[in-house]
Protein backbone atom coordinates (compact mmCIF):
# COMPACT_ATOMS: atom_id res chain seq x y z
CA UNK A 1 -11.03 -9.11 4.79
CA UNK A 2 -8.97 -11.97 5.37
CA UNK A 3 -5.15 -12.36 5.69
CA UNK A 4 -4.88 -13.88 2.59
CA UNK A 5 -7.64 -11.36 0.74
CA UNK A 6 -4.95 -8.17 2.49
CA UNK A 7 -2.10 -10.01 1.06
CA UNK A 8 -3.30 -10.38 -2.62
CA UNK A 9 -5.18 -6.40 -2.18
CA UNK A 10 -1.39 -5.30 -1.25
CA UNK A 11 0.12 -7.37 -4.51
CA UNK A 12 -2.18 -5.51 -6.82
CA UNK A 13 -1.56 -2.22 -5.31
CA UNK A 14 2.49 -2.63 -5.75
CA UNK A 15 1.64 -3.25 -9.51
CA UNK A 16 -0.77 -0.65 -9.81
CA UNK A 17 2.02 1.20 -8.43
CA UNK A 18 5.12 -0.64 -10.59
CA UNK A 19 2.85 0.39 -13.50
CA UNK A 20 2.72 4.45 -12.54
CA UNK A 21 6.74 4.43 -12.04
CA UNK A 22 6.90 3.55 -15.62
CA UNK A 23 5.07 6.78 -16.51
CA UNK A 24 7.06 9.21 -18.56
CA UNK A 25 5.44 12.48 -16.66
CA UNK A 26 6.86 10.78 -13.41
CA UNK A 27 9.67 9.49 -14.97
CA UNK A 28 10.31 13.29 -15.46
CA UNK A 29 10.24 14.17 -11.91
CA UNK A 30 12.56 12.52 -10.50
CA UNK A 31 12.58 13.50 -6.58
CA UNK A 32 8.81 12.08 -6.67
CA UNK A 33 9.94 9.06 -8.53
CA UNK A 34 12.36 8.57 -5.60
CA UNK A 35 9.91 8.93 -3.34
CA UNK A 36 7.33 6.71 -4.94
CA UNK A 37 9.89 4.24 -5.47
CA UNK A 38 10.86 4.26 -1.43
CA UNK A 39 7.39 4.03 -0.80
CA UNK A 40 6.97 0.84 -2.91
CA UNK A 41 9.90 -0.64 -1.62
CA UNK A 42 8.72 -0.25 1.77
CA UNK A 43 5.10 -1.65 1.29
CA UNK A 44 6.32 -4.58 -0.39
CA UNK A 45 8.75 -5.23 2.81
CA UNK A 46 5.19 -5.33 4.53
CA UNK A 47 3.92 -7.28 2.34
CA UNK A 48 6.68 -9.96 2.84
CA UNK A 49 6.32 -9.64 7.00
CA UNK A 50 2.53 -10.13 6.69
CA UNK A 51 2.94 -13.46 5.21
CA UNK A 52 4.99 -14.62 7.71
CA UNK A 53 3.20 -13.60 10.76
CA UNK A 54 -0.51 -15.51 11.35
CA UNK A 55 -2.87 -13.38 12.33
CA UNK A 56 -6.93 -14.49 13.26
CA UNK A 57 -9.31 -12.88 10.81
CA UNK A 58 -11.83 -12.83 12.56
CA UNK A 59 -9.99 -10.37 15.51
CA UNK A 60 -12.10 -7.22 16.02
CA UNK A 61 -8.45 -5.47 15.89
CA UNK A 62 -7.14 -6.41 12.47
CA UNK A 63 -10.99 -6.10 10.72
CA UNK A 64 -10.76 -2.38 11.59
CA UNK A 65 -7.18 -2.24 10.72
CA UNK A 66 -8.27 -3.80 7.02
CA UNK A 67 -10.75 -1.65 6.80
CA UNK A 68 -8.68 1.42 6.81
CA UNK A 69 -6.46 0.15 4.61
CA UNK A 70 -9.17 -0.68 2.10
CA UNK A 71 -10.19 2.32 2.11
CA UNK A 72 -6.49 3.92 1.71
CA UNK A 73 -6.34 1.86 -1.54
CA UNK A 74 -9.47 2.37 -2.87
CA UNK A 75 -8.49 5.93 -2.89
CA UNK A 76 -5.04 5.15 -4.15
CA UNK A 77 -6.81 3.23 -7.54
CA UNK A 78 -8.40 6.31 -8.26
CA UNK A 79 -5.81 8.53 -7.96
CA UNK A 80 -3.12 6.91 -9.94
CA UNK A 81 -4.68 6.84 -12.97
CA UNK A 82 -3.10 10.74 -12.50
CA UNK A 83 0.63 11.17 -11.99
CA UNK A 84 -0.28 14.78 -11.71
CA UNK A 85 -1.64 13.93 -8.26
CA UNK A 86 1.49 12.34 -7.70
CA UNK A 87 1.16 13.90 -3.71
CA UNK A 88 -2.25 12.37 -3.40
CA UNK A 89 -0.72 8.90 -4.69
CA UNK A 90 2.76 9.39 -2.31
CA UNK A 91 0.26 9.98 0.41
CA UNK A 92 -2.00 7.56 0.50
CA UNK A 93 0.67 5.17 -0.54
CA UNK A 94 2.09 5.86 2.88
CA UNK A 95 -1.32 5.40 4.84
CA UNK A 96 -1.60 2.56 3.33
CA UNK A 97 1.64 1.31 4.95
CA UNK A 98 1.31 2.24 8.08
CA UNK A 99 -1.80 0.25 8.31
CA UNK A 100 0.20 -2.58 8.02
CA UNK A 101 2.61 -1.24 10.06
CA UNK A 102 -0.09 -1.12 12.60
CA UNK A 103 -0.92 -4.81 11.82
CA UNK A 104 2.24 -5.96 12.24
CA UNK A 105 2.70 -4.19 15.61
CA UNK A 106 -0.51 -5.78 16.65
CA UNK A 107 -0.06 -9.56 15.80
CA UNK A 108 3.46 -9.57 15.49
């Protein structure tokens, strides 16, 4: 995965999850909604800093870091189609962030 391909993967995921916060049977519950929300907020701020660091694709480092965050949103596009696994979604929501966290630690 390239910057650029992690950058437009993260995009889609914050609509994806822009999309679920409009969901009445979240809407309803509104201490998960927070925390969804908080989550969202915070993975878009990651979004933002990836852009403006450079990193090399091709580092050994940041392909195993992409890798675990594809996998963190493959998961999270097949659990959102259920708020009711609204725990699953805050979850991986947040592993998905701190693999960019992790990014941004390492090239930073």
């Amino acid at each position: 995965m390239t910057q650029t391909e992690l950058i437009t993967a993260i995009g889609e995921t914050l609509n994806q999850i822009d999309d679920m916060l409009m969901e009445p049977a979240l809407q309803n519950q509104p201490a998960k909604w927070q925390q969804v929300y908080a989550l969202r907020k915070h993975l878009d701020d990651l979004q933002h800093d990836l852009v403006e660091v450079t990193i090399q694709a091709d580092d050994a480092q940041f392909q195993t870091l992409t890798a675990k965050i594809k996998l963190a949103t493959d998961r999270l596009q097949k659990v959102i189609d259920d708020v009711k696994k609204i725990d699953s979604v805050i979850n991986t929501i947040a592993q998905i962030s701190a693999g960019l966290d992790e990014i941004l630690k390492a090239f930073a």
